[in-house]
C-alpha atoms as a PDB file:
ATOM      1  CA  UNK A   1     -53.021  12.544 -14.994  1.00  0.00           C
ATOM      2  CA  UNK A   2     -52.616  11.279 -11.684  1.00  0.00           C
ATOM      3  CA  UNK A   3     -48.878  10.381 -10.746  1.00  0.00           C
ATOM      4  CA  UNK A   4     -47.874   7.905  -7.904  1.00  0.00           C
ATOM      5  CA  UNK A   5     -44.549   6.926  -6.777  1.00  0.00           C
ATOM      6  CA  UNK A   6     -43.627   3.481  -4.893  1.00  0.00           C
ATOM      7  CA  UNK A   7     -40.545   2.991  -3.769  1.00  0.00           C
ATOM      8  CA  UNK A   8     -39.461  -0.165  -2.817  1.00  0.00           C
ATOM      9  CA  UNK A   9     -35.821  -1.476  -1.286  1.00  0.00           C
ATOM     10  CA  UNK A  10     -35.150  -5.288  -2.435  1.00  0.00           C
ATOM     11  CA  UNK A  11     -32.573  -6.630  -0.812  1.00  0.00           C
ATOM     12  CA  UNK A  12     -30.845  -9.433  -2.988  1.00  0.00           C
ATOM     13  CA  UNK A  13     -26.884  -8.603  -3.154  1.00  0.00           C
ATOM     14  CA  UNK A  14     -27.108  -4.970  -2.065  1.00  0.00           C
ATOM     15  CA  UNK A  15     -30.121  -3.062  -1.586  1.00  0.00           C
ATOM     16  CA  UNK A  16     -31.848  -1.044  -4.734  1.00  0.00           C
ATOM     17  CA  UNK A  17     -33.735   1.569  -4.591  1.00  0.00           C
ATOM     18  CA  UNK A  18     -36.481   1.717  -7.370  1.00  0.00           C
ATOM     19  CA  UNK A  19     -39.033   4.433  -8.649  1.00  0.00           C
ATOM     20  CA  UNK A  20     -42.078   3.711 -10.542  1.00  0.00           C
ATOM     21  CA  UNK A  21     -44.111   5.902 -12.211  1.00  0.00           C
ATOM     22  CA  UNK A  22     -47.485   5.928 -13.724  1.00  0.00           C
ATOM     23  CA  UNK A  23     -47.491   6.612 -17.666  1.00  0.00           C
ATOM     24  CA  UNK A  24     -49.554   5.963 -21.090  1.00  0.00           C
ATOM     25  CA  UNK A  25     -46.232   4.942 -22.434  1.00  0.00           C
ATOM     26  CA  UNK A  26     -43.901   2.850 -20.173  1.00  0.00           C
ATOM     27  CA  UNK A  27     -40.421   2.606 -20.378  1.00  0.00           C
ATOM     28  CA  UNK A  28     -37.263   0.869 -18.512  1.00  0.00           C
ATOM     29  CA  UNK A  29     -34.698   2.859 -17.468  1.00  0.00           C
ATOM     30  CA  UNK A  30     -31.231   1.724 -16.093  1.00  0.00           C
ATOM     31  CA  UNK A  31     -28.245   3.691 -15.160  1.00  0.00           C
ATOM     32  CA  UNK A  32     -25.194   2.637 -12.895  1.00  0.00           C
ATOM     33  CA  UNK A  33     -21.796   3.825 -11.500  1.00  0.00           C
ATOM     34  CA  UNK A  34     -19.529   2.968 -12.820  1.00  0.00           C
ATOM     35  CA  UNK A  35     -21.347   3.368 -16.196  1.00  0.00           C
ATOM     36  CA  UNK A  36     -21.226   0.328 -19.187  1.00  0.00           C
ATOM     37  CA  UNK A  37     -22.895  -2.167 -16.882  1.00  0.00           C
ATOM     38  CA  UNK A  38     -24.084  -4.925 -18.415  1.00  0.00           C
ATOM     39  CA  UNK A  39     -28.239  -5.415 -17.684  1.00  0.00           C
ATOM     40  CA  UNK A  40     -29.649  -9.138 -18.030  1.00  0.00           C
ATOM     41  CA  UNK A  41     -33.187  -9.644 -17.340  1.00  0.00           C
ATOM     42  CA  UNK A  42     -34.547 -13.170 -16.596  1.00  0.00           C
ATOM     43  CA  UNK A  43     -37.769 -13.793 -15.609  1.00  0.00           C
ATOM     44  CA  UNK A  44     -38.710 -16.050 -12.442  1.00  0.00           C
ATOM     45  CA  UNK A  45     -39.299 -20.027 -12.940  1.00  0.00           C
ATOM     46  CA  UNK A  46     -38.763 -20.499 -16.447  1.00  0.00           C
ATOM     47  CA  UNK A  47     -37.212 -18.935 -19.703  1.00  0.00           C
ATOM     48  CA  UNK A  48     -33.739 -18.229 -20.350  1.00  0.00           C
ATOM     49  CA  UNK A  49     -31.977 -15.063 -19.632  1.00  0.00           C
ATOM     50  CA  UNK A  50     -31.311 -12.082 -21.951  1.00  0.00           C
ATOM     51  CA  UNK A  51     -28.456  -9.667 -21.959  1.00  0.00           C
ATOM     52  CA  UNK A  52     -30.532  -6.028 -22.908  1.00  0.00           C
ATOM     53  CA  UNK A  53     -27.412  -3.671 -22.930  1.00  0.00           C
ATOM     54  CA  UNK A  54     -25.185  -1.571 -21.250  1.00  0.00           C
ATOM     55  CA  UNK A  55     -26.112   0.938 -18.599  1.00  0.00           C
ATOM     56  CA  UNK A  56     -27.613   4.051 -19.600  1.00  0.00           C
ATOM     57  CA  UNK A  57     -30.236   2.031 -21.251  1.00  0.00           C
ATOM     58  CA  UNK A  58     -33.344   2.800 -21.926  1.00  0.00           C
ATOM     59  CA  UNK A  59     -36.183   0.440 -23.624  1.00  0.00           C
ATOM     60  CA  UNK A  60     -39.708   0.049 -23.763  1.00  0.00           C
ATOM     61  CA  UNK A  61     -41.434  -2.354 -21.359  1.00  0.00           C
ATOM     62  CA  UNK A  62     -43.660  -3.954 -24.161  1.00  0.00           C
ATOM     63  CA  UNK A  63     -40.606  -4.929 -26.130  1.00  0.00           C
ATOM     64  CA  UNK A  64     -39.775  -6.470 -22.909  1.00  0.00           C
ATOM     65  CA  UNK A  65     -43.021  -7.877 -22.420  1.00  0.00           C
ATOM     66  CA  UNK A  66     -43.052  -9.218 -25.822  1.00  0.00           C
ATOM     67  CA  UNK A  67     -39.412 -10.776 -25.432  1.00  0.00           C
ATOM     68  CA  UNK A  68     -40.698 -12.933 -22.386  1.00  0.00           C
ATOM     69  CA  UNK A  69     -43.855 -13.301 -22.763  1.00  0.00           C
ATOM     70  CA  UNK A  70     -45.517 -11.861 -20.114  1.00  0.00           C
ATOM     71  CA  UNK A  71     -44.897  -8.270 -17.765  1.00  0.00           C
ATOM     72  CA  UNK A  72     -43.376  -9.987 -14.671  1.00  0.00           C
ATOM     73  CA  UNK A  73     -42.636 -10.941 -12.459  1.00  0.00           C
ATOM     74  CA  UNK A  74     -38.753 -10.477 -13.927  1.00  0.00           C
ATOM     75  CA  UNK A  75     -34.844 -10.050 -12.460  1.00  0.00           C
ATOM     76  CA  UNK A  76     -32.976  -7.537 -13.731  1.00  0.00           C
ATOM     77  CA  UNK A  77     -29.370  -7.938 -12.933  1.00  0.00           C
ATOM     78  CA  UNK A  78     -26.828  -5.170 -13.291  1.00  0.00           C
ATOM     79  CA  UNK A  79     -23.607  -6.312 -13.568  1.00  0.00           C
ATOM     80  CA  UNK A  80     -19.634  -5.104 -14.661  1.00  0.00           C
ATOM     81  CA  UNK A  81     -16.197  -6.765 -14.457  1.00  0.00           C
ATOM     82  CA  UNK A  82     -14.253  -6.518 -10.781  1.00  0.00           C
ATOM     83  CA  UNK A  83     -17.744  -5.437  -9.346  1.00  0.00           C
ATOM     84  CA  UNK A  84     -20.335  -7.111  -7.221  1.00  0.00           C
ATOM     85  CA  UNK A  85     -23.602  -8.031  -8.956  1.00  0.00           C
ATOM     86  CA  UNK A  86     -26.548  -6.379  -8.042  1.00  0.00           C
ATOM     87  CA  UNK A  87     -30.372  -7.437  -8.777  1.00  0.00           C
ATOM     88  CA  UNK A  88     -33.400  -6.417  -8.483  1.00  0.00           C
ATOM     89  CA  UNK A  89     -36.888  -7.852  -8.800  1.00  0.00           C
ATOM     90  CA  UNK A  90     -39.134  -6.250 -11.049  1.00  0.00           C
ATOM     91  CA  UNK A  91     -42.762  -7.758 -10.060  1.00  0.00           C
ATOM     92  CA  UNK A  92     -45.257  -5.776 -13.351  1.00  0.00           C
ATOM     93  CA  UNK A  93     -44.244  -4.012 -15.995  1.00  0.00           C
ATOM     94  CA  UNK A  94     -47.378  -2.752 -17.456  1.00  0.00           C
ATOM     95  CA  UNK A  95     -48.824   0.806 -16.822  1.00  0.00           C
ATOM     96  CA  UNK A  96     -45.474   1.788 -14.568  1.00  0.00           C
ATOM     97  CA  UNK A  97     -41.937   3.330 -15.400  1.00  0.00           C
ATOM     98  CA  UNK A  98     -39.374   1.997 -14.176  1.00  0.00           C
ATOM     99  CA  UNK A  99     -36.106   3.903 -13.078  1.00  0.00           C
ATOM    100  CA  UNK A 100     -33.126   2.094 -11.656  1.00  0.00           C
ATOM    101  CA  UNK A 101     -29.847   3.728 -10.828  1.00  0.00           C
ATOM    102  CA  UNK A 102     -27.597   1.781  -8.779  1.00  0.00           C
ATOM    103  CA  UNK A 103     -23.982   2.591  -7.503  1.00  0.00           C
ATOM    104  CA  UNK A 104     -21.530  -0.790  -7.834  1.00  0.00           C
ATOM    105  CA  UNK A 105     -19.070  -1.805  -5.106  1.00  0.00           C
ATOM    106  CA  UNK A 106     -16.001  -2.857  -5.987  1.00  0.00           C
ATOM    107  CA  UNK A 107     -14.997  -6.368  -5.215  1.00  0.00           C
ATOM    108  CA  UNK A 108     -12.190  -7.273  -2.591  1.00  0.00           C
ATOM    109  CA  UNK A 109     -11.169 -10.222  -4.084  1.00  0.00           C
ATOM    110  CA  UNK A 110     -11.493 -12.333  -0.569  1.00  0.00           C
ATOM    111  CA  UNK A 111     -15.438 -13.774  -1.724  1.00  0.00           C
ATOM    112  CA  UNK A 112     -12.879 -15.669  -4.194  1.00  0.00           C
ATOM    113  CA  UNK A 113     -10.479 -18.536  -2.616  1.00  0.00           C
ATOM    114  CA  UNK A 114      -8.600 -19.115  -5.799  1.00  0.00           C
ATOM    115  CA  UNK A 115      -7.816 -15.416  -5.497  1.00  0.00           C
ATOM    116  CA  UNK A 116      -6.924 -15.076  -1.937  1.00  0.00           C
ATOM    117  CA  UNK A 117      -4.777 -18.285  -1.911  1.00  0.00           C
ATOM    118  CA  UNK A 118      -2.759 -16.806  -5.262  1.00  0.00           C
ATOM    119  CA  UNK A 119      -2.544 -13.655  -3.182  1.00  0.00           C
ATOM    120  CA  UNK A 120      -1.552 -15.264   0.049  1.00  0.00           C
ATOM    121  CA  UNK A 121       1.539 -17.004  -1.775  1.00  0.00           C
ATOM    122  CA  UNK A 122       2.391 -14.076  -3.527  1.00  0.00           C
ATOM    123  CA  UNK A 123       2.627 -12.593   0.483  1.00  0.00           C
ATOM    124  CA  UNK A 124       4.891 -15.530   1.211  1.00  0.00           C
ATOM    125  CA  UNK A 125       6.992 -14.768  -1.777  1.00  0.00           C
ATOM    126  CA  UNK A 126       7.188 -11.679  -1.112  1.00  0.00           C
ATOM    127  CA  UNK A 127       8.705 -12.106   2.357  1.00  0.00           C
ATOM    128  CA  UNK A 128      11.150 -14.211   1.556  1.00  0.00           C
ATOM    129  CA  UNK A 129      12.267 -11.695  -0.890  1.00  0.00           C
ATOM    130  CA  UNK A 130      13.014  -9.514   1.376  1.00  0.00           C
ATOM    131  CA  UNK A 131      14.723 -11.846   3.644  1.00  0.00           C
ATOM    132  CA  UNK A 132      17.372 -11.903   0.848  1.00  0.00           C
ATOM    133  CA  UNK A 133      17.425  -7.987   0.112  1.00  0.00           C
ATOM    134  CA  UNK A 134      15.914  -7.985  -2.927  1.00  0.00           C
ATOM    135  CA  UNK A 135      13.456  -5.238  -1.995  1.00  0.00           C
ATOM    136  CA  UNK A 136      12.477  -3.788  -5.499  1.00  0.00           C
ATOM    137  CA  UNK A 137      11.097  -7.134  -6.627  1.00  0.00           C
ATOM    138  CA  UNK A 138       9.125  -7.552  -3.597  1.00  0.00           C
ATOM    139  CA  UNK A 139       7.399  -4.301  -3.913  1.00  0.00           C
ATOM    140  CA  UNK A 140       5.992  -5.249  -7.199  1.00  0.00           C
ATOM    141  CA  UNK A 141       4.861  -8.437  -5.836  1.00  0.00           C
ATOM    142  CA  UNK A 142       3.353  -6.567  -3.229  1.00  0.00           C
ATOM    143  CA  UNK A 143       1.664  -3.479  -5.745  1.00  0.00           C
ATOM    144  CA  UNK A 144      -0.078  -6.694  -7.410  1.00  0.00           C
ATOM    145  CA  UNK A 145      -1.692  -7.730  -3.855  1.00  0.00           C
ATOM    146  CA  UNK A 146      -2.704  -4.860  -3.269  1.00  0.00           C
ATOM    147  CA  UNK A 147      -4.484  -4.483  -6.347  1.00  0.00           C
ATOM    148  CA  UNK A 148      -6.090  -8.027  -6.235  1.00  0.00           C
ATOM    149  CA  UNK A 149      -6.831  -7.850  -2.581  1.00  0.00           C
ATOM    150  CA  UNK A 150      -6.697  -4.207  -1.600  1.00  0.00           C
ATOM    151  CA  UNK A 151      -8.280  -4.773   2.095  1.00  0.00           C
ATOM    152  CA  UNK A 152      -5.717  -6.824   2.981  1.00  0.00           C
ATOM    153  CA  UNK A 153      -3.603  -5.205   5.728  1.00  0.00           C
ATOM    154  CA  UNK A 154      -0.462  -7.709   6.054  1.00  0.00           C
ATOM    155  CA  UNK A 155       0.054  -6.539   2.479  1.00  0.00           C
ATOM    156  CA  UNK A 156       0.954  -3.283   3.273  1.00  0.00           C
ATOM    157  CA  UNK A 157       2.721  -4.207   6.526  1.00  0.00           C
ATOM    158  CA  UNK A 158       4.771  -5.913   4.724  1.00  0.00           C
ATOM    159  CA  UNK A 159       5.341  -2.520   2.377  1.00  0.00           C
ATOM    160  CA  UNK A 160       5.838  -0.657   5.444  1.00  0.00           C
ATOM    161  CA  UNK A 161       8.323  -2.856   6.398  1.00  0.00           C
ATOM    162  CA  UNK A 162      10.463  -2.437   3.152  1.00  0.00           C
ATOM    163  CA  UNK A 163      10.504   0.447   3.156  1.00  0.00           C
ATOM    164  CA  UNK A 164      11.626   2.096   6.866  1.00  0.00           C
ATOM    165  CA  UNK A 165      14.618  -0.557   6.065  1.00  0.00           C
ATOM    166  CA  UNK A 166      15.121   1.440   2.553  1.00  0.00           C
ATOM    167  CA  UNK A 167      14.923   4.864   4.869  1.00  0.00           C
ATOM    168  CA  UNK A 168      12.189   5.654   2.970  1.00  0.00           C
ATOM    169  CA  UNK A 169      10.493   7.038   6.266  1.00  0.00           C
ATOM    170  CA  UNK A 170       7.756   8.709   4.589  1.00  0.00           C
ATOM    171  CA  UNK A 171       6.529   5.588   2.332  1.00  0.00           C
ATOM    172  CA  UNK A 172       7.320   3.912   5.133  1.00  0.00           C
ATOM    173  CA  UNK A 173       4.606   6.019   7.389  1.00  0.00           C
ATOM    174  CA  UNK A 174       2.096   5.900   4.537  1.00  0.00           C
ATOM    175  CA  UNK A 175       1.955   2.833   4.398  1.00  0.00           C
ATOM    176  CA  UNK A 176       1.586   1.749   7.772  1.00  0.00           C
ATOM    177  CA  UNK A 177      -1.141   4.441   7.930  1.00  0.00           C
ATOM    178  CA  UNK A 178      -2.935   2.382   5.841  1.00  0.00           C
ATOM    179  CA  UNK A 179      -1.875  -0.376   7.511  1.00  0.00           C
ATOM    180  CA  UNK A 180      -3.711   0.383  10.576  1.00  0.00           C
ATOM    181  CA  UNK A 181      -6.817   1.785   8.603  1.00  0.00           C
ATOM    182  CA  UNK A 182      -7.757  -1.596   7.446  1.00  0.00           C
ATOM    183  CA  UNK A 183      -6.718  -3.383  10.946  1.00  0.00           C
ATOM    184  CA  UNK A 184      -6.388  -1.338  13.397  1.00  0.00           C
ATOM    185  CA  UNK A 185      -6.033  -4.233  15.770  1.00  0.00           C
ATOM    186  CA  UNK A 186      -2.612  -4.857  14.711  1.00  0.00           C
ATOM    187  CA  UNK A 187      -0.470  -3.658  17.470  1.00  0.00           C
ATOM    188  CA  UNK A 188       2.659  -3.849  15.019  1.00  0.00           C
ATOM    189  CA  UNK A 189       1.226  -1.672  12.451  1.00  0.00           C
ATOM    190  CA  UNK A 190      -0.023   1.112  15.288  1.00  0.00           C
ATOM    191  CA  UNK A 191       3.090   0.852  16.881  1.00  0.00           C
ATOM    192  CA  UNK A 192       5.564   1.845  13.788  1.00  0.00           C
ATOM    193  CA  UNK A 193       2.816   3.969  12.263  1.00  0.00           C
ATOM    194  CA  UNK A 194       2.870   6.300  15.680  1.00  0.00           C
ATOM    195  CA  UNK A 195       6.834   6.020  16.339  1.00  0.00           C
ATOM    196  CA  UNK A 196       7.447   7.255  12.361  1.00  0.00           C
ATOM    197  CA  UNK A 197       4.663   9.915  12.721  1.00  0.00           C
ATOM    198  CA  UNK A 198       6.214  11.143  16.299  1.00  0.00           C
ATOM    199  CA  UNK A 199       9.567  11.265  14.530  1.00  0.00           C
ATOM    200  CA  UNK A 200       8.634  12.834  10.394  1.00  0.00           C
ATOM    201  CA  UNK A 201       6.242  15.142  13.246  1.00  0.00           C
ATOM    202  CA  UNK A 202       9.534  16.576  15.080  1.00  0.00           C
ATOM    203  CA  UNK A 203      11.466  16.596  11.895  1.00  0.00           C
ATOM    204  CA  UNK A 204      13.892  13.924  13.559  1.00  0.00           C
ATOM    205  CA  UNK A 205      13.733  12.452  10.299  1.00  0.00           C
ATOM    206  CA  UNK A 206      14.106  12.973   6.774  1.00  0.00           C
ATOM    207  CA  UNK A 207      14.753  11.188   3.780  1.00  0.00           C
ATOM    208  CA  UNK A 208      17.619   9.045   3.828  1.00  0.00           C
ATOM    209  CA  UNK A 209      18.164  10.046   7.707  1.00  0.00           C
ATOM    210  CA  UNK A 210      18.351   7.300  10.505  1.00  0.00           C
ATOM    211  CA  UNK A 211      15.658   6.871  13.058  1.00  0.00           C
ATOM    212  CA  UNK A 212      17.125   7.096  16.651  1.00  0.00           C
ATOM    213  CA  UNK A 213      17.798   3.673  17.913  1.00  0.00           C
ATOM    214  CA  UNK A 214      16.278   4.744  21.105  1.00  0.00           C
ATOM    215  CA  UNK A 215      12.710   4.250  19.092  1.00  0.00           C
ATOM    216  CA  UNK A 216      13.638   1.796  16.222  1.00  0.00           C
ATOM    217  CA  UNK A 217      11.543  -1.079  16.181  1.00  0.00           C
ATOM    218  CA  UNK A 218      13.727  -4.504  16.097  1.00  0.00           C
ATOM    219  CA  UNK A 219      11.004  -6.167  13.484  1.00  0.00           C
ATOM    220  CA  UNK A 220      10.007  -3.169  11.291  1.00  0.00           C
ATOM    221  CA  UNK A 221       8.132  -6.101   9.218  1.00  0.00           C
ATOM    222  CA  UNK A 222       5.354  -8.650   9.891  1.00  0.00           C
ATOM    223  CA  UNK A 223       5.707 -12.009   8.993  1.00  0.00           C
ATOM    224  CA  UNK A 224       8.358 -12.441  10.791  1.00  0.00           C
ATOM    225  CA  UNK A 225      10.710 -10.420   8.700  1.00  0.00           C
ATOM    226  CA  UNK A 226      13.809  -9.048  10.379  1.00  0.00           C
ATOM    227  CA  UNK A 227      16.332  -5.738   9.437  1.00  0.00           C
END
Protein backbone atom coordinates (compact mmCIF):
# COMPACT_ATOMS: atom_id res chain seq x y z
CA UNK A 1 0.00 0.00 0.00
CA UNK A 2 1.51 3.14 -0.74
CA UNK A 3 1.71 5.61 2.35
CA UNK A 4 2.06 9.48 2.03
CA UNK A 5 2.33 11.99 4.67
CA UNK A 6 1.32 15.88 4.32
CA UNK A 7 1.91 17.96 6.83
CA UNK A 8 0.44 21.10 6.93
CA UNK A 9 0.77 24.20 9.69
CA UNK A 10 -2.68 26.30 9.81
CA UNK A 11 -2.35 29.13 11.53
CA UNK A 12 -5.79 30.22 13.13
CA UNK A 13 -5.18 30.86 17.08
CA UNK A 14 -1.88 28.99 17.36
CA UNK A 15 -0.33 26.99 14.80
CA UNK A 16 -1.25 22.99 14.42
CA UNK A 17 0.60 20.67 13.16
CA UNK A 18 -1.40 17.86 11.32
CA UNK A 19 -0.53 14.32 9.82
CA UNK A 20 -2.51 12.58 7.29
CA UNK A 21 -2.27 9.32 6.27
CA UNK A 22 -3.47 7.20 3.48
CA UNK A 23 -5.82 4.18 4.64
CA UNK A 24 -8.81 1.73 3.44
CA UNK A 25 -10.36 2.66 6.70
CA UNK A 26 -10.10 6.33 7.87
CA UNK A 27 -10.28 7.52 11.15
CA UNK A 28 -10.02 10.97 13.28
CA UNK A 29 -7.79 11.13 15.85
CA UNK A 30 -7.45 13.95 18.52
CA UNK A 31 -5.30 14.20 21.51
CA UNK A 32 -4.28 17.40 23.58
CA UNK A 33 -2.32 18.61 26.67
CA UNK A 34 -3.77 19.10 28.97
CA UNK A 35 -5.99 16.04 28.21
CA UNK A 36 -10.25 16.23 28.45
CA UNK A 37 -10.39 18.88 25.75
CA UNK A 38 -13.46 19.39 24.44
CA UNK A 39 -13.44 18.82 20.23
CA UNK A 40 -16.33 20.68 18.20
CA UNK A 41 -16.33 20.30 14.58
CA UNK A 42 -18.30 22.75 12.36
CA UNK A 43 -18.15 22.75 8.93
CA UNK A 44 -17.49 26.03 6.75
CA UNK A 45 -20.63 28.24 5.48
CA UNK A 46 -23.46 26.48 6.79
CA UNK A 47 -24.64 23.81 9.42
CA UNK A 48 -24.48 24.06 13.01
CA UNK A 49 -21.69 22.94 15.16
CA UNK A 50 -21.26 19.61 17.02
CA UNK A 51 -19.47 18.90 20.22
CA UNK A 52 -17.70 15.10 19.29
CA UNK A 53 -15.96 14.50 22.73
CA UNK A 54 -13.20 14.88 24.85
CA UNK A 55 -9.59 14.57 23.82
CA UNK A 56 -8.21 11.29 23.33
CA UNK A 57 -10.90 10.73 20.85
CA UNK A 58 -10.97 8.74 18.26
CA UNK A 59 -13.94 8.32 15.52
CA UNK A 60 -14.45 7.32 12.15
CA UNK A 61 -14.47 9.96 9.39
CA UNK A 62 -17.68 8.50 7.68
CA UNK A 63 -19.65 8.91 10.86
CA UNK A 64 -18.38 12.33 10.48
CA UNK A 65 -19.13 12.53 7.00
CA UNK A 66 -22.51 11.24 7.56
CA UNK A 67 -23.17 13.77 10.56
CA UNK A 68 -22.53 16.80 8.10
CA UNK A 69 -23.18 15.76 5.15
CA UNK A 70 -20.35 15.93 3.20
CA UNK A 71 -16.14 15.19 3.95
CA UNK A 72 -15.05 18.88 4.21
CA UNK A 73 -14.10 21.21 4.14
CA UNK A 74 -14.68 21.23 8.28
CA UNK A 75 -13.17 23.18 11.67
CA UNK A 76 -12.27 21.26 14.30
CA UNK A 77 -11.83 23.25 17.40
CA UNK A 78 -10.06 21.96 20.48
CA UNK A 79 -10.93 23.63 23.34
CA UNK A 80 -10.71 23.42 27.63
CA UNK A 81 -11.59 25.83 30.46
CA UNK A 82 -8.70 28.68 31.40
CA UNK A 83 -7.06 27.71 27.97
CA UNK A 84 -6.80 29.37 24.62
CA UNK A 85 -8.81 27.80 21.79
CA UNK A 86 -7.12 26.28 19.13
CA UNK A 87 -8.54 25.26 15.49
CA UNK A 88 -7.74 23.74 12.78
CA UNK A 89 -9.10 23.36 9.27
CA UNK A 90 -9.69 20.06 8.07
CA UNK A 91 -10.17 20.54 4.08
CA UNK A 92 -11.25 16.22 3.00
CA UNK A 93 -11.88 13.63 5.01
CA UNK A 94 -12.18 10.78 2.70
CA UNK A 95 -9.31 8.27 1.93
CA UNK A 96 -6.87 10.17 4.72
CA UNK A 97 -6.26 9.74 8.59
CA UNK A 98 -6.21 12.30 10.41
CA UNK A 99 -3.97 12.79 13.61
CA UNK A 100 -4.08 15.94 15.67
CA UNK A 101 -2.22 16.44 18.89
CA UNK A 102 -2.02 19.85 20.07
CA UNK A 103 -0.40 21.32 23.32
CA UNK A 104 -2.89 24.24 25.00
CA UNK A 105 -1.54 27.52 26.39
CA UNK A 106 -2.78 28.69 29.29
CA UNK A 107 -4.63 31.93 29.29
CA UNK A 108 -3.27 35.18 31.07
CA UNK A 109 -6.35 36.58 31.79
CA UNK A 110 -5.31 40.20 30.13
CA UNK A 111 -7.29 39.13 26.40
CA UNK A 112 -10.28 39.68 29.05
CA UNK A 113 -11.05 43.47 30.29
CA UNK A 114 -13.66 42.43 32.76
CA UNK A 115 -10.84 40.35 34.21
CA UNK A 116 -8.01 42.71 34.20
CA UNK A 117 -10.14 45.65 35.54
CA UNK A 118 -11.44 43.13 38.62
CA UNK A 119 -7.75 42.39 38.95
CA UNK A 120 -6.51 45.91 38.71
CA UNK A 121 -8.90 46.95 41.72
CA UNK A 122 -8.09 44.09 43.60
CA UNK A 123 -4.17 45.74 43.11
CA UNK A 124 -5.60 48.98 44.43
CA UNK A 125 -7.13 47.23 47.34
CA UNK A 126 -4.50 45.60 48.01
CA UNK A 127 -2.25 48.64 48.45
CA UNK A 128 -4.19 50.38 50.52
CA UNK A 129 -4.15 47.44 52.74
CA UNK A 130 -0.98 47.66 53.32
CA UNK A 131 -0.91 51.29 53.85
CA UNK A 132 -2.85 50.40 57.06
CA UNK A 133 -0.65 47.26 58.13
CA UNK A 134 -2.89 44.79 57.49
CA UNK A 135 -0.41 42.69 55.52
CA UNK A 136 -1.95 39.10 55.81
CA UNK A 137 -5.14 40.21 54.08
CA UNK A 138 -3.34 41.80 51.35
CA UNK A 139 -1.37 38.79 50.50
CA UNK A 140 -4.45 36.85 49.82
CA UNK A 141 -5.73 39.55 47.73
CA UNK A 142 -2.62 39.45 46.03
CA UNK A 143 -2.34 35.14 45.74
CA UNK A 144 -5.84 35.69 43.85
CA UNK A 145 -4.08 38.17 41.19
CA UNK A 146 -1.70 36.24 40.69
CA UNK A 147 -3.72 33.40 39.89
CA UNK A 148 -6.16 35.37 37.59
CA UNK A 149 -3.45 37.37 35.99
CA UNK A 150 -0.21 35.55 36.64
CA UNK A 151 1.99 37.80 34.07
CA UNK A 152 1.30 40.63 35.83
CA UNK A 153 4.48 42.00 37.45
CA UNK A 154 3.10 44.97 39.80
CA UNK A 155 1.37 42.03 41.45
CA UNK A 156 4.24 40.60 42.79
CA UNK A 157 6.00 43.93 43.42
CA UNK A 158 3.60 44.62 45.45
CA UNK A 159 4.30 40.96 47.32
CA UNK A 160 7.81 41.83 47.39
CA UNK A 161 7.07 44.78 49.02
CA UNK A 162 5.11 43.10 51.96
CA UNK A 163 7.12 41.14 52.61
CA UNK A 164 10.98 42.78 53.06
CA UNK A 165 8.68 45.07 55.53
CA UNK A 166 7.56 41.60 57.33
CA UNK A 167 11.60 40.68 57.27
CA UNK A 168 10.68 38.00 55.36
CA UNK A 169 13.94 38.62 53.20
CA UNK A 170 13.79 35.48 51.41
CA UNK A 171 9.95 35.76 50.17
CA UNK A 172 10.83 38.98 49.84
CA UNK A 173 13.80 38.09 47.15
CA UNK A 174 11.57 35.50 45.49
CA UNK A 175 9.34 37.47 44.74
CA UNK A 176 10.99 40.27 43.29
CA UNK A 177 12.87 37.62 41.26
CA UNK A 178 9.86 37.08 39.67
CA UNK A 179 9.19 40.41 39.65
CA UNK A 180 11.84 41.26 37.29
CA UNK A 181 11.28 37.99 35.17
CA UNK A 182 8.06 39.25 33.86
CA UNK A 183 9.37 43.09 33.56
CA UNK A 184 12.56 43.38 33.67
CA UNK A 185 12.27 47.02 32.78
CA UNK A 186 11.21 47.90 36.14
CA UNK A 187 14.11 49.57 37.70
CA UNK A 188 12.34 49.16 41.25
CA UNK A 189 11.95 45.53 41.02
CA UNK A 190 15.88 45.03 39.70
CA UNK A 191 16.96 47.28 42.17
CA UNK A 192 15.53 45.42 45.51
CA UNK A 193 15.80 42.06 43.77
CA UNK A 194 19.88 42.69 43.43
CA UNK A 195 20.31 44.62 46.94
CA UNK A 196 18.34 41.40 48.80
CA UNK A 197 20.34 38.89 46.65
CA UNK A 198 23.82 40.87 47.45
CA UNK A 199 22.77 40.76 51.10
CA UNK A 200 20.86 36.70 51.62
CA UNK A 201 24.41 36.16 49.12
CA UNK A 202 26.86 37.46 52.05
CA UNK A 203 24.66 36.02 54.70
CA UNK A 204 24.09 39.74 55.99
CA UNK A 205 20.72 38.59 56.37
CA UNK A 206 18.57 36.08 57.74
CA UNK A 207 15.21 35.58 58.74
CA UNK A 208 13.87 38.03 60.97
CA UNK A 209 17.37 40.04 60.70
CA UNK A 210 17.47 43.79 59.57
CA UNK A 211 18.90 44.85 56.28
CA UNK A 212 21.69 47.50 56.78
CA UNK A 213 20.24 50.89 56.37
CA UNK A 214 23.22 51.72 54.34
CA UNK A 215 21.29 49.57 51.39
CA UNK A 216 17.56 49.71 52.48
CA UNK A 217 15.45 50.96 49.91
CA UNK A 218 13.09 53.98 51.26
CA UNK A 219 9.96 52.53 49.01
CA UNK A 220 10.43 48.72 49.28
CA UNK A 221 6.83 48.77 47.42
CA UNK A 222 5.43 50.03 44.09
CA UNK A 223 2.46 51.87 43.94
CA UNK A 224 3.56 54.21 45.88
CA UNK A 225 3.55 52.25 49.07
CA UNK A 226 5.84 53.43 51.84
CA UNK A 227 7.56 51.38 55.17
Amino acid sequence: MNMCTLKTELLLVFALSVTLSACSSTSLSLDSAPEKAKVTVKPLGTGASKVIGETPITVRTSEIETEFGGSGPLMVEISKEGYKTKSVLVTELSSMNINLKVSLEGQSGIDDPTTMNAQIEALFEAQRLVRVRRYDEALKLIAGIKQALPTLSSSYELEGGIYYMARRYQDSLDAYRNAVKLNPRSVEAVRMRDMLAKNLGGSAISSGARVPAATAPATPAPGGVKK
